[in-house]
Protein backbone atom coordinates (compact mmCIF):
# COMPACT_ATOMS: atom_id res chain seq x y z
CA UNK A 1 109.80 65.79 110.16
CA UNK A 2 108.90 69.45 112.03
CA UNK A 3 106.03 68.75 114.36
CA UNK A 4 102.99 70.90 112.94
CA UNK A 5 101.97 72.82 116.11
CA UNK A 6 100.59 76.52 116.75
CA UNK A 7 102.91 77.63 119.57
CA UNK A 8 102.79 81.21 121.28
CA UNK A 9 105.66 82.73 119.23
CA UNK A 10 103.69 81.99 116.06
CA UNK A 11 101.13 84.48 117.17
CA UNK A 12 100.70 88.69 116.63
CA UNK A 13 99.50 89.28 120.09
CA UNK A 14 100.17 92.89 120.86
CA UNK A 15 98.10 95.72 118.79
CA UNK A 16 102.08 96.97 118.15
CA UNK A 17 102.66 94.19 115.86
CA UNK A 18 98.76 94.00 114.10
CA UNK A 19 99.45 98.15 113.17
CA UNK A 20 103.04 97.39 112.07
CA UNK A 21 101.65 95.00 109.61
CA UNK A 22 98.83 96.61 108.45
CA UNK A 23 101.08 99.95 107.92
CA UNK A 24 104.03 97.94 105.99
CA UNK A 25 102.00 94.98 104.88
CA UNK A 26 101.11 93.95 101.06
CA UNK A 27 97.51 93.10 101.19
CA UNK A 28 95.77 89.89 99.19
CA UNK A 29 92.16 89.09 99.64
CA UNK A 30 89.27 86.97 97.89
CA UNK A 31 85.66 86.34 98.29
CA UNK A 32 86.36 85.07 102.10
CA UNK A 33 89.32 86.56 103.30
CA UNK A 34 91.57 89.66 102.94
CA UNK A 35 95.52 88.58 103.99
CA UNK A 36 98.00 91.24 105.29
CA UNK A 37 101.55 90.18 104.86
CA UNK A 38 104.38 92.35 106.14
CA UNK A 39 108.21 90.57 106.09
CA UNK A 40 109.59 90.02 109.94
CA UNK A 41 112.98 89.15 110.85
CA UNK A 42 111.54 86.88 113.21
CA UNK A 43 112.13 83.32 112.54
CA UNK A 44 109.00 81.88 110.33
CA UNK A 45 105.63 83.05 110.08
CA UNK A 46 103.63 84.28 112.27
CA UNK A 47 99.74 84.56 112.27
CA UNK A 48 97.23 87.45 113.51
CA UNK A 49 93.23 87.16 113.17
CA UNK A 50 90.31 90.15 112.65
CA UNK A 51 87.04 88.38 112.96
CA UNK A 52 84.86 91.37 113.91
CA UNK A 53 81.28 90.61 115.08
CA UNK A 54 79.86 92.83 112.19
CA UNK A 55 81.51 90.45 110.13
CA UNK A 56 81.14 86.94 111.09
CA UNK A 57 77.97 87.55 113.42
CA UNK A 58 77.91 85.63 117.11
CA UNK A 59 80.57 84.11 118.96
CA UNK A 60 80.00 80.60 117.53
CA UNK A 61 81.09 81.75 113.69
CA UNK A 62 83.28 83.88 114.72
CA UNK A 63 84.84 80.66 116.65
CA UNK A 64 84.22 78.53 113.97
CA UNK A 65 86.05 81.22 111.09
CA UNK A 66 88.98 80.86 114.04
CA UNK A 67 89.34 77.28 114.04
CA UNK A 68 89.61 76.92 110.02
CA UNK A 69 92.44 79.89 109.84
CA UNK A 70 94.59 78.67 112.32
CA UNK A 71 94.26 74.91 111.26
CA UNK A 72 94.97 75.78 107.81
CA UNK A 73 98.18 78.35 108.95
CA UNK A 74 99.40 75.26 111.20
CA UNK A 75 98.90 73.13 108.03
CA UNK A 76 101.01 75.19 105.88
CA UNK A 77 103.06 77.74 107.90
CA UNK A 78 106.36 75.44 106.69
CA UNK A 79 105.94 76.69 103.32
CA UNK A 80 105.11 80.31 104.30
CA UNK A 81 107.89 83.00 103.93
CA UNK A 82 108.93 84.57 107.00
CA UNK A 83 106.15 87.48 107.71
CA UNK A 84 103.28 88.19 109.71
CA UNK A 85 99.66 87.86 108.53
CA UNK A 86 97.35 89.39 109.58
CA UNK A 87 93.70 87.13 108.40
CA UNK A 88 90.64 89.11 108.24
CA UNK A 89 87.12 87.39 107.60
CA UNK A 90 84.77 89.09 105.14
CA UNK A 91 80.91 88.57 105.32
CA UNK A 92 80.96 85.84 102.87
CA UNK A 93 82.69 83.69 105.36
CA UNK A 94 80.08 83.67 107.62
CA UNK A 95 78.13 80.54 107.13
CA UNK A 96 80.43 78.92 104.23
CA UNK A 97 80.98 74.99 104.45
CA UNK A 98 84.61 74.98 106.08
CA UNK A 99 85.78 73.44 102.84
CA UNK A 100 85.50 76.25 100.87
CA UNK A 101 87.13 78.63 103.45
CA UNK A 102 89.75 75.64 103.57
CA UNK A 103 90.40 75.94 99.60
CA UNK A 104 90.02 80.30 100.01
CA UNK A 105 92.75 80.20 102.90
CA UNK A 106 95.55 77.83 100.56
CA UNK A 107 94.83 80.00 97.64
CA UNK A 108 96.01 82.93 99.56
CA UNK A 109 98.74 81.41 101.27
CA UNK A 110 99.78 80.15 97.46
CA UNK A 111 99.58 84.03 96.68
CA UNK A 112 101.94 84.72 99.77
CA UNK A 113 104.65 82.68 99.38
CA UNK A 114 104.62 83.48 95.47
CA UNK A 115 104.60 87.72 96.35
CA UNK A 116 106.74 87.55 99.74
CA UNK A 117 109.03 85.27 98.79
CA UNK A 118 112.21 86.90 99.73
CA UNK A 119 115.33 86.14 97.60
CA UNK A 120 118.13 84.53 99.83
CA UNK A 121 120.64 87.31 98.38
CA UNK A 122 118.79 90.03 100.04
């Protein structure tokens, strides 16, 4: 059993990486959340956040918005192709009981791993 942790090289840290995705990326979004997803040929997933202020409002949403995407990537980054995401809160977000951004955030990972899914032939 993989150990379900969040470890650096999981991460889009540099603004290189966040404009490489968002130029190459496929984009997927609902009520909540819009997803970037560009393929890497890293091993795995890795995960990026845009919480803007506008957005989510003070420091303690924007924290809280935080918490829920990167629990819910940790939860289900085994499944996830290998590309990075790029997870950016929309004002409806702001204020939602973390179940429903829970429930948002597996809906879109369902919709990345059924449009990234990269054939093993290519």
């Amino acid at each position: 059993m993989h150990r379900l942790t969040f470890p650096a090289h999981k991460r889009l840290r540099r603004k290189s990486e966040f404009d490489a995705a968002y130029a190459r990326g496929r984009r997927f979004g609902n009520g909540f959340f819009a997803v970037t997803a560009s393929s890497n040929d890293k091993y795995g997933a890795r995960l990026g956040m845009a919480v803007a202020v506008r957005t989510a409002g003070n420091a303690v949403e924007r924290n809280r918005i935080r918490r829920i995407v990167r629990e819910s990537f940790r939860l289900h980054q085994q499944t996830l192709p290998a590309v990075d995401l790029v997870v950016s809160a929309r004002p409806a977000a702001r204020g939602a009981p973390g179940a429903e951004l829970h429930a948002s955030l597996a809906d879109l990972w369902r919709k990345v791993i059924e449009r990234c899914a990269v054939s093993p032939s290519s």
